[in-house]
Protein backbone atom coordinates (compact mmCIF):
# COMPACT_ATOMS: atom_id res chain seq x y z
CA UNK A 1 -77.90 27.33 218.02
CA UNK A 2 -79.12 23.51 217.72
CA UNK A 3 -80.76 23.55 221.07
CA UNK A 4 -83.76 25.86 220.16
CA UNK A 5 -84.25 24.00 217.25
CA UNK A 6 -86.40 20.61 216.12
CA UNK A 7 -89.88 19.22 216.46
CA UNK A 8 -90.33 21.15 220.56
CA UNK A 9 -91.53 24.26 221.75
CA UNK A 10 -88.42 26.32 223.38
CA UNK A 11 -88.73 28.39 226.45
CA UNK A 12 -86.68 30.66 227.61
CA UNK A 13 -86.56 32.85 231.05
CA UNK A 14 -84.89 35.57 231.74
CA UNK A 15 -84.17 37.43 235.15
CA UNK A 16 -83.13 40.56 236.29
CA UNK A 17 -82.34 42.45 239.47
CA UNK A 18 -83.16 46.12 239.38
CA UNK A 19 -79.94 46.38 241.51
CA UNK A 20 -76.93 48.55 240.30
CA UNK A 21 -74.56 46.18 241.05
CA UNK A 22 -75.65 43.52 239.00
CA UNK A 23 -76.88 46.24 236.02
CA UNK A 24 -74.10 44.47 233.60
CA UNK A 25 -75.45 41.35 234.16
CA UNK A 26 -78.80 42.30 233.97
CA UNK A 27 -78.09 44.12 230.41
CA UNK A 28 -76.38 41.14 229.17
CA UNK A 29 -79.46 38.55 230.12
CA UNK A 30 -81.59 41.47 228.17
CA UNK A 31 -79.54 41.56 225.20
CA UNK A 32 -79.95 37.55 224.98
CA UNK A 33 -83.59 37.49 226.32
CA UNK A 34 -84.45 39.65 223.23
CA UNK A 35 -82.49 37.72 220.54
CA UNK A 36 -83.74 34.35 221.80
CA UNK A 37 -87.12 36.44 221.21
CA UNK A 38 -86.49 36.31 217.57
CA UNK A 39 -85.90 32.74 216.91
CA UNK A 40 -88.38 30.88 215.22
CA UNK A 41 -88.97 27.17 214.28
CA UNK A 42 -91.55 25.42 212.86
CA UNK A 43 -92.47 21.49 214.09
CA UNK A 44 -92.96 18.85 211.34
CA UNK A 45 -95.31 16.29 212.61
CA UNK A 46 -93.34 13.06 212.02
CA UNK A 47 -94.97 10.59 209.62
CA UNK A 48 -96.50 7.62 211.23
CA UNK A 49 -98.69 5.31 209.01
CA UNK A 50 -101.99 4.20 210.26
CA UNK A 51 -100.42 0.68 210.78
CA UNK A 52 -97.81 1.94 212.95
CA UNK A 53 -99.81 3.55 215.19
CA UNK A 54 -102.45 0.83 215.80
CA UNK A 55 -99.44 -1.23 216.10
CA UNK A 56 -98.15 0.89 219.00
CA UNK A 57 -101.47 1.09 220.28
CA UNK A 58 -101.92 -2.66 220.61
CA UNK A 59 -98.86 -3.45 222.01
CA UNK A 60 -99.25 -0.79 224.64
CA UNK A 61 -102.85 -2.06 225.51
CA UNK A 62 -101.18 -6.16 225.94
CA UNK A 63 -98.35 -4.57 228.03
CA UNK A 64 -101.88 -2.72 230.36
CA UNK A 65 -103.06 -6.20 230.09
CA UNK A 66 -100.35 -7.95 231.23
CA UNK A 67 -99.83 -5.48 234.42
CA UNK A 68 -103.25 -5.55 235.03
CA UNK A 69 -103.65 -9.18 234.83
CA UNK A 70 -100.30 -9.36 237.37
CA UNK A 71 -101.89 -7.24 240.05
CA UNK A 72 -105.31 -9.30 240.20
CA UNK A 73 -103.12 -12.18 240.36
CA UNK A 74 -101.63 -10.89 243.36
CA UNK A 75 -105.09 -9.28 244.65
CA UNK A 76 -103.99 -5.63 244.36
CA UNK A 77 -106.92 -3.76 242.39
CA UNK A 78 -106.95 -2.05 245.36
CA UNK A 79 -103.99 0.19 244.44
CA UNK A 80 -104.21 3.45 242.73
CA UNK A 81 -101.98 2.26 240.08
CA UNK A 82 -103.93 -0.38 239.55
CA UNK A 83 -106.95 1.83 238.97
CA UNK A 84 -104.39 4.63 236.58
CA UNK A 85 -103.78 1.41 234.22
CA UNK A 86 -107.44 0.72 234.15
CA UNK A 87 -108.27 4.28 233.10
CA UNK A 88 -105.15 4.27 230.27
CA UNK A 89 -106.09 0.82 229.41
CA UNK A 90 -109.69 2.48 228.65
CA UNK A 91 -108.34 5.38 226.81
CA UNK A 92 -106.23 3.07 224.54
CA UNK A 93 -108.74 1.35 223.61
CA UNK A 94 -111.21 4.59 222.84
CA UNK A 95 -107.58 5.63 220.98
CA UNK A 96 -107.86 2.11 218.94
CA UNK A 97 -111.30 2.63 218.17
CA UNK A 98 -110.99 6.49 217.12
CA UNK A 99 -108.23 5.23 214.32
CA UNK A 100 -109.84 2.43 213.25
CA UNK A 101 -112.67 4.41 212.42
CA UNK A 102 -111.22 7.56 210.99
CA UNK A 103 -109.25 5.61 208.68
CA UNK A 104 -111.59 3.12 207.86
CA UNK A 105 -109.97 -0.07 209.77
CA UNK A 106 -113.07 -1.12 211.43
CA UNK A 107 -113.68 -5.15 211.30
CA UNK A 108 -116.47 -5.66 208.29
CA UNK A 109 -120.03 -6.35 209.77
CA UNK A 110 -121.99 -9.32 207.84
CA UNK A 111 -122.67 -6.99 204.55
CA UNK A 112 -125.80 -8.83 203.91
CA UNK A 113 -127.17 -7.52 207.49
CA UNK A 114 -128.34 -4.62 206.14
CA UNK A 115 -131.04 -3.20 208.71
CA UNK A 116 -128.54 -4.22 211.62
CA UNK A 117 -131.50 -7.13 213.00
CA UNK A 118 -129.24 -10.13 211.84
CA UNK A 119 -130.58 -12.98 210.08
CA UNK A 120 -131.80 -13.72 206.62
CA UNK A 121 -134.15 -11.07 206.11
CA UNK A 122 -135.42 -12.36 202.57
């Protein structure tokens, strides 16, 4: 069947009653219980280039901005919302970081600063 298959993990339950008068129904959720057991898939990881997903990154750290910038407008840092976009506004940005660095997208330093102290060290 197409519903225990694609890029998810597929759980299935499956009761009983120990009751006689339910035994046919109880066989019959056994019977299914162990051939749902045997089904198998295997996720594919959909491919995302590197500029897709700092692209989604970005635009889902303006829309934090933009929220965030709403509530101060209205004075409501209070709110716990407030301080749940703060916290994912955070993490996206640790997330932007993370694959700008593991894929080498990191903004170039000044290549002739070469002990990190700035300046013309001649």
């Amino acid at each position: 069947s197409s519903a225990f298959q694609g890029n998810s993990r597929t759980m299935s339950i499956v009761t009983c009653r120990s009751d006689p008068k339910h035994g046919d129904q109880t066989l019959n959720s056994l019977r299914f219980g162990q051939r749902a057991g045997r089904i198998t898939n295997k996720a594919k990881l959909a491919a995302v280039s590197v500029e897709s997903a700092l692209g989604a990154v970005k635009s889902a750290l303006d829309a934090c901005e933009r929220q965030m910038k709403a509530m101060e407008e209205r004075g409501n840092q209070h709110l716990k919302v407030y301080a749940t976009l703060k916290t994912r506004h955070l993490e996206l940005q640790q997330r932007q970081r993370e694959l700008e660095v593991d894929f080498g997208m990191q903004e170039e330093d000044d290549d002739d600063d070469v002990d990190g102290r700035g300046g013309d060290q001649r």
